[in-house]
C-alpha atoms as a PDB file:
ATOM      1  CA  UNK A   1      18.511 -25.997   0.343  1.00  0.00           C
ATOM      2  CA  UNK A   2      21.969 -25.246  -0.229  1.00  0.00           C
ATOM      3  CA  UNK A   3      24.669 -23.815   2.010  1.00  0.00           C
ATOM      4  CA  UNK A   4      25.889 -20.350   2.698  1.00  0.00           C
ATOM      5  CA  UNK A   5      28.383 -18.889   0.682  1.00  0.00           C
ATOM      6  CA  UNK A   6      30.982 -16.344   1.902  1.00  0.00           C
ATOM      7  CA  UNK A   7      33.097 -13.830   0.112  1.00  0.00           C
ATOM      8  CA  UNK A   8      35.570 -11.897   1.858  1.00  0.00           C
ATOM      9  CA  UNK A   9      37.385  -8.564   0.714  1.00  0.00           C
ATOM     10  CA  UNK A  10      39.222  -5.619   1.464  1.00  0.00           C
ATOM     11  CA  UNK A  11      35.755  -4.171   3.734  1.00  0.00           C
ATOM     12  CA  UNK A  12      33.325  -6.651   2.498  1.00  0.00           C
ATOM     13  CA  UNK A  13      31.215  -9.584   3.306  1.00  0.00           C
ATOM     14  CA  UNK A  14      29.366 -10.670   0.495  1.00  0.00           C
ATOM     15  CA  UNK A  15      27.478 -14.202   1.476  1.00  0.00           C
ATOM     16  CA  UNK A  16      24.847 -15.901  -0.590  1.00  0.00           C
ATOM     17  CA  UNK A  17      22.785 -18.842  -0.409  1.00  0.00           C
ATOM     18  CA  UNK A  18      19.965 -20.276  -2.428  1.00  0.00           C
ATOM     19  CA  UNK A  19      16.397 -21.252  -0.446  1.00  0.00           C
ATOM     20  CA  UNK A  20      13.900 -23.687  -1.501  1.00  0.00           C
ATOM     21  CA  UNK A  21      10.963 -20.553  -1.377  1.00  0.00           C
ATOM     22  CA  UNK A  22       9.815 -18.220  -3.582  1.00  0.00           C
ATOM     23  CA  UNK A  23      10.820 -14.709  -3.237  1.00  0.00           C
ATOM     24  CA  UNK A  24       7.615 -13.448  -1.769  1.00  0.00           C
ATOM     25  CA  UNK A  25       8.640 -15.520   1.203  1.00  0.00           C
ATOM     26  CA  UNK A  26      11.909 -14.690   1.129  1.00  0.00           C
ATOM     27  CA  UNK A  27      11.069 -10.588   0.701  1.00  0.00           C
ATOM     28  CA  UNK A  28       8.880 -11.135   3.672  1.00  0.00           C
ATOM     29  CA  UNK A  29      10.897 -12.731   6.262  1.00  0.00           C
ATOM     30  CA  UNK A  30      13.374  -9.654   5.809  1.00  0.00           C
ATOM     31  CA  UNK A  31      10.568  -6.656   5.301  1.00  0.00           C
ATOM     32  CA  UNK A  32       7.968  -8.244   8.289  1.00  0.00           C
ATOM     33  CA  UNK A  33       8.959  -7.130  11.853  1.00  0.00           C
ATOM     34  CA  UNK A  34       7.442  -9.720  13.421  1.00  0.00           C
ATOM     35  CA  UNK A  35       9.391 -12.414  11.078  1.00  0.00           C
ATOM     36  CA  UNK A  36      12.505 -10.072  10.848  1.00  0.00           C
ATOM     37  CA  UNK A  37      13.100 -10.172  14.868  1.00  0.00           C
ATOM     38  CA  UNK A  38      12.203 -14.099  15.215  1.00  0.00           C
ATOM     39  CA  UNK A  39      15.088 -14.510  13.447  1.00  0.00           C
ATOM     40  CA  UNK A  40      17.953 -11.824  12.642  1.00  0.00           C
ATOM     41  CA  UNK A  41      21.522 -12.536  14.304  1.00  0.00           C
ATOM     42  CA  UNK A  42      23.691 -14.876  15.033  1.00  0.00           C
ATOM     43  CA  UNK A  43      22.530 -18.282  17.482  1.00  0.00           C
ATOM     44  CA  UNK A  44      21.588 -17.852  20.740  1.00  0.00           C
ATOM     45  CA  UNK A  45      20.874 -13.908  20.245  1.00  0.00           C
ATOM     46  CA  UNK A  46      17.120 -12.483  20.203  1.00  0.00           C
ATOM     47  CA  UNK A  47      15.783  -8.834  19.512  1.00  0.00           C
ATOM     48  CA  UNK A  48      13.502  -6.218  20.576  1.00  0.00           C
ATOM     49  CA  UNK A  49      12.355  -3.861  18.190  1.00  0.00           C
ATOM     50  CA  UNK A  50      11.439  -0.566  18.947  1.00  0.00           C
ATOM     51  CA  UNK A  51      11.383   1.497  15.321  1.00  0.00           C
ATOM     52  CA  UNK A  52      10.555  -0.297  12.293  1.00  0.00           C
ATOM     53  CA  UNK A  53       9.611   2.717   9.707  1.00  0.00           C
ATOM     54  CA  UNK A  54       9.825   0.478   6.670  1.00  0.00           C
ATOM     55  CA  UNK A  55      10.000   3.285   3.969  1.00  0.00           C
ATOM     56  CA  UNK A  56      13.182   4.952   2.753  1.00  0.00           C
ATOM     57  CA  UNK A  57      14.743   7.120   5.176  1.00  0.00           C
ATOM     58  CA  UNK A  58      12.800   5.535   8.030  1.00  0.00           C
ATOM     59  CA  UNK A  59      14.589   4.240  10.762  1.00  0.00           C
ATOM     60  CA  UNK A  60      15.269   1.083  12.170  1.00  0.00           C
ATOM     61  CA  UNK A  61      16.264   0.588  15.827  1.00  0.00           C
ATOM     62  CA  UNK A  62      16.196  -2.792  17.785  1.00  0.00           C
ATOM     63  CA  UNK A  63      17.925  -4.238  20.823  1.00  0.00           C
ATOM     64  CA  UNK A  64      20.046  -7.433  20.141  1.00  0.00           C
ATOM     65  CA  UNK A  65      20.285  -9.229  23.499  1.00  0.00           C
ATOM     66  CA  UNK A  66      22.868 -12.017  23.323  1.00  0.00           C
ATOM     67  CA  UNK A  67      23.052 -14.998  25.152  1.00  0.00           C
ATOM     68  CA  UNK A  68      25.160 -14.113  27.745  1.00  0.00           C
ATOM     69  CA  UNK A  69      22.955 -11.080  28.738  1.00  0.00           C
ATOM     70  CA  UNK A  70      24.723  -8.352  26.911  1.00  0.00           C
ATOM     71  CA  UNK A  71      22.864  -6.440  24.780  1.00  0.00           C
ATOM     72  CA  UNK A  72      23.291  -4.609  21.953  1.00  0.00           C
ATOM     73  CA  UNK A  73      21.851  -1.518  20.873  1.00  0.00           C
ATOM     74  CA  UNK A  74      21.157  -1.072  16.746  1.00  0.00           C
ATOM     75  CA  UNK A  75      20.148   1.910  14.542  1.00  0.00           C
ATOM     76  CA  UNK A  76      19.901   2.011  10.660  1.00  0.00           C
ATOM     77  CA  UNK A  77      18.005   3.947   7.926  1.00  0.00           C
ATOM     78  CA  UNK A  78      17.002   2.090   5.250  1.00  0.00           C
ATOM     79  CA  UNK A  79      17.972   3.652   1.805  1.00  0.00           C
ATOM     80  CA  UNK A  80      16.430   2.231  -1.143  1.00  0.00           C
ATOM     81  CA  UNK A  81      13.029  -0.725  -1.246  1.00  0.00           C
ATOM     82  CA  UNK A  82      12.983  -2.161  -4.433  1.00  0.00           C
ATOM     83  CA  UNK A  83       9.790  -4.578  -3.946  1.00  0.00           C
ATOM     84  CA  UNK A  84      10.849  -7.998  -4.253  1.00  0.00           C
ATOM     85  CA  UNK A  85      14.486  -7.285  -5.578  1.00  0.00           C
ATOM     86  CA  UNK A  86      16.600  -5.321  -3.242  1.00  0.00           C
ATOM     87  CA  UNK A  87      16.855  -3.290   0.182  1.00  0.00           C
ATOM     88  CA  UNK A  88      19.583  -1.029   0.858  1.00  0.00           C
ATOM     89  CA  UNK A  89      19.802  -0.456   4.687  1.00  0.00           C
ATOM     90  CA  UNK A  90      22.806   2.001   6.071  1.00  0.00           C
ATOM     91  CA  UNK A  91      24.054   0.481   9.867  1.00  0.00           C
ATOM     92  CA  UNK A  92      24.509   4.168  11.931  1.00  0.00           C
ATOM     93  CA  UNK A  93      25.392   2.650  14.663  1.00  0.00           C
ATOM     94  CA  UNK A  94      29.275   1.374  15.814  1.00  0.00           C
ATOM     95  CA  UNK A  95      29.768  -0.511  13.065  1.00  0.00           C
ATOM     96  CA  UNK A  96      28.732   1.334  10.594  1.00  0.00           C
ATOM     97  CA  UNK A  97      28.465  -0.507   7.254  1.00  0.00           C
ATOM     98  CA  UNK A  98      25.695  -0.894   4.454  1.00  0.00           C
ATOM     99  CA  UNK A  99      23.751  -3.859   3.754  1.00  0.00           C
ATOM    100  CA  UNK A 100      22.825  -4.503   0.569  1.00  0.00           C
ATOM    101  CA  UNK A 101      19.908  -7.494   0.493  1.00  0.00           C
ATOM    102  CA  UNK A 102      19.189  -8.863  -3.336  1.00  0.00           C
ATOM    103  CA  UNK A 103      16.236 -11.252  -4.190  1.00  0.00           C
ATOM    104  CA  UNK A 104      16.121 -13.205  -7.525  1.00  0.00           C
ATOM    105  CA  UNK A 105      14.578 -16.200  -8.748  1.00  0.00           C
ATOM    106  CA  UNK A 106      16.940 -19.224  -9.336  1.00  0.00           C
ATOM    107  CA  UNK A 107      14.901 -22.395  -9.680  1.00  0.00           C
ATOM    108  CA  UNK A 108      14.048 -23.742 -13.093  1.00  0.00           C
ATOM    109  CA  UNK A 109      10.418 -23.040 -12.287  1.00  0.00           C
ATOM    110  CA  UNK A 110       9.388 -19.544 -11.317  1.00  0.00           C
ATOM    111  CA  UNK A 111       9.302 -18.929  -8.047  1.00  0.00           C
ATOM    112  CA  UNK A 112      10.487 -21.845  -7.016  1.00  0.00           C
ATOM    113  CA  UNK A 113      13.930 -21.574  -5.503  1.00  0.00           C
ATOM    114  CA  UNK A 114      15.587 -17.676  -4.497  1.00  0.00           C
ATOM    115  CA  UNK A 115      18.927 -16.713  -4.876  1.00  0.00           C
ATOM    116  CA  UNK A 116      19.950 -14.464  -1.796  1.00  0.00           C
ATOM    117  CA  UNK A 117      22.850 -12.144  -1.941  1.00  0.00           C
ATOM    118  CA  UNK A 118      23.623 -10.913   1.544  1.00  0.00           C
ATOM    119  CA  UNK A 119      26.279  -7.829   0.724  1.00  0.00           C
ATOM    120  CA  UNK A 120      27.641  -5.984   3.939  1.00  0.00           C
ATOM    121  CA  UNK A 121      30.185  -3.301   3.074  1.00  0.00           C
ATOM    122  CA  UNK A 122      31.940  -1.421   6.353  1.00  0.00           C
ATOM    123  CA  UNK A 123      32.498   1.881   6.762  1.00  0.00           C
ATOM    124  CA  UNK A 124      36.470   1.239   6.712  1.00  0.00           C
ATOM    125  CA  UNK A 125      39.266  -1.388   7.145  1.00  0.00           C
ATOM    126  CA  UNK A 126      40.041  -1.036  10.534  1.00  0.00           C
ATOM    127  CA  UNK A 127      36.230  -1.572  11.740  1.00  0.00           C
ATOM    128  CA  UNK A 128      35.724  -4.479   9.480  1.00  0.00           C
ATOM    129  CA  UNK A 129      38.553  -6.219  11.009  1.00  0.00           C
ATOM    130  CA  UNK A 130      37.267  -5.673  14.517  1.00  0.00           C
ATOM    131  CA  UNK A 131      34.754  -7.119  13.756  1.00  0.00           C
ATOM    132  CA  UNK A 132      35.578  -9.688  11.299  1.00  0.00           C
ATOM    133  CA  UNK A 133      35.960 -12.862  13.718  1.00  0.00           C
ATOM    134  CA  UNK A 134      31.915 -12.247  14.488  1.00  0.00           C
ATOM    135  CA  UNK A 135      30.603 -11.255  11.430  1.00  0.00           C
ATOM    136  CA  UNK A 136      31.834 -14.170   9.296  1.00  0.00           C
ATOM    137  CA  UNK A 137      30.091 -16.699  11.817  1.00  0.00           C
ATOM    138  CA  UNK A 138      27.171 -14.550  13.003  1.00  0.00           C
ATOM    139  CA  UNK A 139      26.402 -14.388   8.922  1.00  0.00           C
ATOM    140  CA  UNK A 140      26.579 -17.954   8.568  1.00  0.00           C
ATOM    141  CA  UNK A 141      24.396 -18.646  11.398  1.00  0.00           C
ATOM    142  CA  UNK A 142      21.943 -15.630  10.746  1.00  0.00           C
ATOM    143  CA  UNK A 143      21.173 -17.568   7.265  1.00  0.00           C
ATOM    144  CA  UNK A 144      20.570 -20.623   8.430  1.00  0.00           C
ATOM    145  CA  UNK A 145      18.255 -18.897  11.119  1.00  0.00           C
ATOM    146  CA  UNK A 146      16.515 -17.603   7.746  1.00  0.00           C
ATOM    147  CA  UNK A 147      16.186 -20.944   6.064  1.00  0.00           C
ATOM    148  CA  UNK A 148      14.518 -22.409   9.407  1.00  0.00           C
ATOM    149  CA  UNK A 149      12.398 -19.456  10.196  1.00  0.00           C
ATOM    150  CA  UNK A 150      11.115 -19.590   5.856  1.00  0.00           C
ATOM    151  CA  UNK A 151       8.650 -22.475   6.544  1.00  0.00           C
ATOM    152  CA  UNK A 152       6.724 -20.473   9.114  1.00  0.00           C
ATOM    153  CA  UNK A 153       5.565 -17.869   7.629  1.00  0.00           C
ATOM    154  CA  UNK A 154       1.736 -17.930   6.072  1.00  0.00           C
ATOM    155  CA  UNK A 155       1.893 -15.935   2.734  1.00  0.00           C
ATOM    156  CA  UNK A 156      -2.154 -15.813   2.674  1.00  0.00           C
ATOM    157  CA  UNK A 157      -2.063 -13.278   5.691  1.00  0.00           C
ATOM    158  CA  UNK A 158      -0.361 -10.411   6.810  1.00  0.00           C
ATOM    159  CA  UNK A 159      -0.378  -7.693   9.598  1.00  0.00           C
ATOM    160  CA  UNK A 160       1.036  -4.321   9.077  1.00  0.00           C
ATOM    161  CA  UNK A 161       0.804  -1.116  11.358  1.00  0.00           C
ATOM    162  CA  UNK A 162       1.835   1.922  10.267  1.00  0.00           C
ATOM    163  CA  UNK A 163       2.585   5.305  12.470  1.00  0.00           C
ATOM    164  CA  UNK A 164       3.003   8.652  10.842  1.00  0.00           C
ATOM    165  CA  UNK A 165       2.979  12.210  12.029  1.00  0.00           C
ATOM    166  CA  UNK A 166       1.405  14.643   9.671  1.00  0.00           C
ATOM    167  CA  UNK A 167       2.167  18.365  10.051  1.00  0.00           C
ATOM    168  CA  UNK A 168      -1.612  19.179   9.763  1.00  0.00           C
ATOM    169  CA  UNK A 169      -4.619  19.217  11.749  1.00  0.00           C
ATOM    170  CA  UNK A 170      -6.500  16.424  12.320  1.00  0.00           C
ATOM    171  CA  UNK A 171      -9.710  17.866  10.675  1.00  0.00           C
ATOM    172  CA  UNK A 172      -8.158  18.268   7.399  1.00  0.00           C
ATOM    173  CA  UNK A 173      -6.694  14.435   7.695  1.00  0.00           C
ATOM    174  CA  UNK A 174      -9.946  13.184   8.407  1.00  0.00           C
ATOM    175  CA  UNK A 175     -11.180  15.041   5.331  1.00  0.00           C
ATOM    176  CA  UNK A 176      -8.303  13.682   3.191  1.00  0.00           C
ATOM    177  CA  UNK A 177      -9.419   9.826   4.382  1.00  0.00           C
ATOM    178  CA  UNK A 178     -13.650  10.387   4.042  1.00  0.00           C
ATOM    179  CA  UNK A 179     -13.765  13.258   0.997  1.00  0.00           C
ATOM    180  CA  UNK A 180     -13.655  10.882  -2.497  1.00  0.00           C
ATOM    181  CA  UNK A 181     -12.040  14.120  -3.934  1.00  0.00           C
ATOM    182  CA  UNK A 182      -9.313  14.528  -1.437  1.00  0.00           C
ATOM    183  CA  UNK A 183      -9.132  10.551  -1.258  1.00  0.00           C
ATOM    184  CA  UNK A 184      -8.376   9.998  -4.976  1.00  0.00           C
ATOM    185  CA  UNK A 185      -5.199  12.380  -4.791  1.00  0.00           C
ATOM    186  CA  UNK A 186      -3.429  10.307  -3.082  1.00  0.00           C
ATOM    187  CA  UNK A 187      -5.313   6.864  -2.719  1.00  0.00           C
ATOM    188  CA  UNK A 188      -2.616   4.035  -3.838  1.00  0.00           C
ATOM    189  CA  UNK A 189       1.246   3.311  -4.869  1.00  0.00           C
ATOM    190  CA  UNK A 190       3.500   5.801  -6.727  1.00  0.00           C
ATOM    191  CA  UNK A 191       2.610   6.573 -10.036  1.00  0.00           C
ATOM    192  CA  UNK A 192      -1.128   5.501  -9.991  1.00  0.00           C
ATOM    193  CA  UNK A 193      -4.328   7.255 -10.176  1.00  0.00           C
ATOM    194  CA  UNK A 194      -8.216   6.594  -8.996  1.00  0.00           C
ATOM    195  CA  UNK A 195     -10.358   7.618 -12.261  1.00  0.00           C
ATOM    196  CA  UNK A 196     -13.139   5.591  -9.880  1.00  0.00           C
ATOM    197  CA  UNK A 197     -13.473   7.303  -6.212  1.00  0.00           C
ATOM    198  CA  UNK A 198     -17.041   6.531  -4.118  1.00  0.00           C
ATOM    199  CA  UNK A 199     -17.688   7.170  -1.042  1.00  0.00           C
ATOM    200  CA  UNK A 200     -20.887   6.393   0.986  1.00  0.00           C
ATOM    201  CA  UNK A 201     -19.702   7.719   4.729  1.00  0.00           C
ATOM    202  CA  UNK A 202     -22.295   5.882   6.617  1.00  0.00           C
ATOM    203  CA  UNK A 203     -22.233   2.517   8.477  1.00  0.00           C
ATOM    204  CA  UNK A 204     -23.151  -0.341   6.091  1.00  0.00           C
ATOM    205  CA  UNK A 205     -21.533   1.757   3.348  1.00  0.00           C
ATOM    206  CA  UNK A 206     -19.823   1.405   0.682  1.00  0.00           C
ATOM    207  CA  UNK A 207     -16.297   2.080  -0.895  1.00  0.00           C
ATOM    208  CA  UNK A 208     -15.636   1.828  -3.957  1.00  0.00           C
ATOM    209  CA  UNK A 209     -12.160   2.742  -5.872  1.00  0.00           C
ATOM    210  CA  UNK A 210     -10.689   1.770  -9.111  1.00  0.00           C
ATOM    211  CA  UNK A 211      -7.187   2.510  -9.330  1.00  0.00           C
ATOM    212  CA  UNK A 212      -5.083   2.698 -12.678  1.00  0.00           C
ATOM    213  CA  UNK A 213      -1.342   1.736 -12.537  1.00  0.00           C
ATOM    214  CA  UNK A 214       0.999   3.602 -15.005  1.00  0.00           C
ATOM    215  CA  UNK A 215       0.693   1.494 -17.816  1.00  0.00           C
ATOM    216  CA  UNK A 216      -2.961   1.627 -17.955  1.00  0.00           C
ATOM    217  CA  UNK A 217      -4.013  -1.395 -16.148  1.00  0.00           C
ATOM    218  CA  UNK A 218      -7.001  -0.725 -13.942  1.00  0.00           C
ATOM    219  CA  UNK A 219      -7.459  -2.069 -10.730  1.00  0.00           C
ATOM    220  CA  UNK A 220     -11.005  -2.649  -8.847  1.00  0.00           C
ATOM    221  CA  UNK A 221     -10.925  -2.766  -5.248  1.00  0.00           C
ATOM    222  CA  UNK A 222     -14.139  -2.068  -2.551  1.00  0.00           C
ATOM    223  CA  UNK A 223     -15.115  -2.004   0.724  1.00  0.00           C
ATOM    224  CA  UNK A 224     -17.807  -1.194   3.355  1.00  0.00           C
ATOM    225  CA  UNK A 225     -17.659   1.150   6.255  1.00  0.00           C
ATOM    226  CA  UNK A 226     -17.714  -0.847   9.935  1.00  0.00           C
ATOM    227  CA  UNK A 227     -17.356   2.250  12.340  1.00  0.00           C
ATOM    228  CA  UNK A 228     -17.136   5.621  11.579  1.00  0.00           C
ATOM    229  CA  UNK A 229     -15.976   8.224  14.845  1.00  0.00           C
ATOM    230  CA  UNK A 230     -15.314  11.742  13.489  1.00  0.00           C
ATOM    231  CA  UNK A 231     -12.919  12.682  13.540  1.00  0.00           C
ATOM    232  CA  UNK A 232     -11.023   9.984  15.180  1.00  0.00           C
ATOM    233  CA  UNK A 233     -11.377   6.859  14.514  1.00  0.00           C
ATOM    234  CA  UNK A 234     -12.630   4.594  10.812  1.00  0.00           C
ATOM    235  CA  UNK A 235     -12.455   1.261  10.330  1.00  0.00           C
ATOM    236  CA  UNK A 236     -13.657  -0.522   7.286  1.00  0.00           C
ATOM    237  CA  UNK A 237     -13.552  -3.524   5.208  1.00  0.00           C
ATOM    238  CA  UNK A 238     -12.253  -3.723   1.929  1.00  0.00           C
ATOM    239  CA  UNK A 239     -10.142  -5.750  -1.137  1.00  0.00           C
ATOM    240  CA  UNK A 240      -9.518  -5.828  -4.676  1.00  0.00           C
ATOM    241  CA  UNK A 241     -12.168  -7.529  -6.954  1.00  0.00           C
ATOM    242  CA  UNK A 242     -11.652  -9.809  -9.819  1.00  0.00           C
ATOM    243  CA  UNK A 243     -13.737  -8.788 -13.026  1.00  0.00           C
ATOM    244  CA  UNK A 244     -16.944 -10.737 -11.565  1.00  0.00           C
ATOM    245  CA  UNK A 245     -16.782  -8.585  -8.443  1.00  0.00           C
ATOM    246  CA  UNK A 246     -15.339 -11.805  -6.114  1.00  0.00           C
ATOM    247  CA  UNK A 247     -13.054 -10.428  -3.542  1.00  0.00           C
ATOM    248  CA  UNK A 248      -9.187 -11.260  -4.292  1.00  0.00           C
ATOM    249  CA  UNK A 249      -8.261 -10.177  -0.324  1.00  0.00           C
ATOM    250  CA  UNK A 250     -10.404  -9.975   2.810  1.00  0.00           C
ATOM    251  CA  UNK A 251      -8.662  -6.493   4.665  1.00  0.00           C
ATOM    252  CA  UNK A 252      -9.995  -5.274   7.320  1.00  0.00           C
ATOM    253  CA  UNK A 253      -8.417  -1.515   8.324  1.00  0.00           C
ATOM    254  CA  UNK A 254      -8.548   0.489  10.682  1.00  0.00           C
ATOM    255  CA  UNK A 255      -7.574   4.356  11.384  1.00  0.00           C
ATOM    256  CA  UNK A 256      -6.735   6.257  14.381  1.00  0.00           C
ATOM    257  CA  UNK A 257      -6.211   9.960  14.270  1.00  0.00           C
ATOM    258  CA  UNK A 258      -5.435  12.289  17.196  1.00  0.00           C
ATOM    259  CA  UNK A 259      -4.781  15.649  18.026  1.00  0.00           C
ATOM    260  CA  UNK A 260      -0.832  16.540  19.149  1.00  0.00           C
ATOM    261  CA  UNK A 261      -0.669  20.263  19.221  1.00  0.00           C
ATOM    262  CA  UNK A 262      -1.747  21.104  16.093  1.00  0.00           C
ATOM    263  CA  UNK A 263       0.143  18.178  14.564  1.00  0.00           C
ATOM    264  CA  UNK A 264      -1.993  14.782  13.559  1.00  0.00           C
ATOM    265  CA  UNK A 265      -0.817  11.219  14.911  1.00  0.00           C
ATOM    266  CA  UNK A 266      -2.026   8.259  12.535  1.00  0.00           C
ATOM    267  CA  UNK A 267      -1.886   4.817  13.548  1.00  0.00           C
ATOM    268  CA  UNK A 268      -3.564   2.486  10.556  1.00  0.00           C
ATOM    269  CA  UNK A 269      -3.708  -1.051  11.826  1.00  0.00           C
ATOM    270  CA  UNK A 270      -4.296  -3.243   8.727  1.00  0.00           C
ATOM    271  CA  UNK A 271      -4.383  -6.571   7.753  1.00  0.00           C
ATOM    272  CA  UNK A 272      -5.130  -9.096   4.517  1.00  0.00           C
ATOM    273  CA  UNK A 273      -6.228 -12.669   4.285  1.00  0.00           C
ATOM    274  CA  UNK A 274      -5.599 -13.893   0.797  1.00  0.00           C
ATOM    275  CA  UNK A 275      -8.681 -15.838  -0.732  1.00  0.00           C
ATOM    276  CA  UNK A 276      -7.147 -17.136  -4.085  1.00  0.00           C
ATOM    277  CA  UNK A 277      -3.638 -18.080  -5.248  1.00  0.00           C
ATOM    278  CA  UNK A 278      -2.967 -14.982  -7.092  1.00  0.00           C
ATOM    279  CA  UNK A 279      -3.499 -12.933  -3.987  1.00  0.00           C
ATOM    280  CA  UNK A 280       0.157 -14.092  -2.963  1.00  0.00           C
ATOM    281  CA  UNK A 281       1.847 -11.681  -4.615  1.00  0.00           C
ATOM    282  CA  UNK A 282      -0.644  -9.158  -3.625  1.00  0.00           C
ATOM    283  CA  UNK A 283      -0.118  -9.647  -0.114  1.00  0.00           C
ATOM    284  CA  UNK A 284       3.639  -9.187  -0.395  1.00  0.00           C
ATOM    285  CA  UNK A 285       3.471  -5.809  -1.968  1.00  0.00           C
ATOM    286  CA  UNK A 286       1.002  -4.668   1.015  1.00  0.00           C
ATOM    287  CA  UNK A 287       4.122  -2.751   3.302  1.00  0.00           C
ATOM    288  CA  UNK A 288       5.075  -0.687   0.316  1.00  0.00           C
ATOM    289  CA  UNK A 289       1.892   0.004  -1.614  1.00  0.00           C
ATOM    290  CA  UNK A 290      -0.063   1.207   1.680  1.00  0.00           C
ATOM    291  CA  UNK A 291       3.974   3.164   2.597  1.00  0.00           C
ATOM    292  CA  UNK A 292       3.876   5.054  -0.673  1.00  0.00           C
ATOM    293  CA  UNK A 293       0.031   5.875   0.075  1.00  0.00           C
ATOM    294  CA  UNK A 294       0.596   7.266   2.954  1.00  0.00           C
ATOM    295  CA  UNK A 295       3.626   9.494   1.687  1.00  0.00           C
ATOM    296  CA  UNK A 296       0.763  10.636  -0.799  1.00  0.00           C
ATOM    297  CA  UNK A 297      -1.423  11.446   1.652  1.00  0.00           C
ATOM    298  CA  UNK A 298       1.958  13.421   3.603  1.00  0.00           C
ATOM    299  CA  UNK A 299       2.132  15.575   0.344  1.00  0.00           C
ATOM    300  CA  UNK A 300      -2.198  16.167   0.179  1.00  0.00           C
ATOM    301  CA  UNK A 301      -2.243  17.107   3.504  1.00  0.00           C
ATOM    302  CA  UNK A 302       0.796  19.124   3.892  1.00  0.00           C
ATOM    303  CA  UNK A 303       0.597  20.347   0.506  1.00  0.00           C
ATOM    304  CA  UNK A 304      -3.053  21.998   1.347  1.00  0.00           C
ATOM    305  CA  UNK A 305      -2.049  23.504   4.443  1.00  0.00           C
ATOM    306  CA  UNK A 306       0.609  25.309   2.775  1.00  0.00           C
ATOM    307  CA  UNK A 307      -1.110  26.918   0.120  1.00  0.00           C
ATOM    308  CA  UNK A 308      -4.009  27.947   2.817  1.00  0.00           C
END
């Protein structure tokens, strides 16, 4: 694994360095907040997070506390996900500056090595130059926190937990999660569609889904119903199938809905243990496929109340 390299212009920082890990690793060290705040900032500094809304226009906030006490207060938005190839974050707070983070693959084999490209570009000369004598350091050191942090990180499993307010009540949520014709609407990432939608709302049922991607490609994927509290609380098992029916992914999710003056708070705690080697991938494009879903489900829930 090869050094950090730094380029240095009129308001930019642009470092890169190549890492012996494929970019799934690599995509999730930056996109996981448990990884992300084991490791982002310069030596000696740790973080507390306290927003992580991984979508664009979410926020970020988090608490740097350096080493001599001090801390640090941080707030971005991020801008633009491009899964496995690019995040675009916008730093709000004093200084303010965008980051530009870009993945590609640089070993000879595929997936073997990633090319990182670390692009920070400040809002104008005068606060990149306060700033400078840190930032070129704190860069440096914040990679090689990456490169030691890399080899930690289990690409077979993954937590996420996602919080969302939806301006609609919580019946009509509940009904968009359990109805197999409100489900299908928005079940899935951007641009795909559930020709296959079963529900059996019952403990010991089943789910059942098959979702089609853009160009066609279908996608099998079921599940079975653990606990069902109406109209609060569902948790159930489910994973994508391979064409004999063998589970890909062993998820386990669940759903909490509750009441906040005619408003609905959703917490979905998920996770995924991957169960063959193709499930890698899989698992890396959990935080954005089950982000755009729930944007979907935003628009199916908002989008009925509105035309009530």
């Amino acid at each position: 694994m090869g050094k950090t390299s730094i380029e240095v212009r009129e308001r930019e920082i642009i470092g890169t360095r190549i890492y012996d890990a494929p970019r799934e690793l690599v995509w999730r060290a930056f996109t996981d907040p448990q990884h992300l705040a084991r490791w982002w900032g310069p030596n000696g500094f740790t973080n507390s997070f306290h927003e992580f809304d991984f979508r664009p226009g979410g926020t970020w906030r988090h608490v740097m506390h350096g080493p001599d006490g001090t801390d640090y207060p941080n707030e971005s938005r991020f801008v633009e996900i491009a899964w496995l190839q690019r995040l675009v974050i916008d730093h709000i707070s004093a200084p303010k500056f965008r980051l530009t983070v870009s993945l590609e693959d640089a070993g000879a084999q595929s997936g073997s090595k990633t090319k990182l490209v670390f692009h920070q570009f400040f809002e104008s000369v005068e606060a990149f130059e306060s700033i400078k004598p840190y930032a070129l350091p704190g860069l440096e050191q914040n990679l090689e926190k990456l490169a030691e942090h890399l080899p930690t990180i289990d690409l077979m499993r993954r937590e996420l937990t996602i919080r969302r307010t939806f301006n609609a009540p919580r019946a009509l949520v509940w009904e968009a999660w359990t109805d197999p014709k409100h489900l299908a609407q928005w079940w899935g990432p951007e641009g795909f569609t559930n020709p296959v939608c079963e529900v059996d709302l019952r403990v010991g049922g089943e789910l059942r889904i098959v979702m089609r991607g853009p160009d066609g490609t279908d996608y099998p994927m079921r599940g079975t119903f653990r606990e069902i509290a109406a109209p609060e609380r569902l948790v159930f098992i489910s994973g994508p199938v391979d064409k004999n029916d063998r589970f890909l992914i062993d998820g386990l999710t669940t759903v909490t809905l509750a009441e906040r003056g005619g408003k609905t708070e959703m917490v979905l705690e998920t996770r995924a243990i991957g169960l063959v080697a193709s499930a890698v991938r899989m698992i890396a494009g959990m935080d954005l496929g089950w982000l755009q879903s729930i944007d979907r489900l935003a628009d199916n829930v908002e989008g009925a109340l509105s035309k009530a």
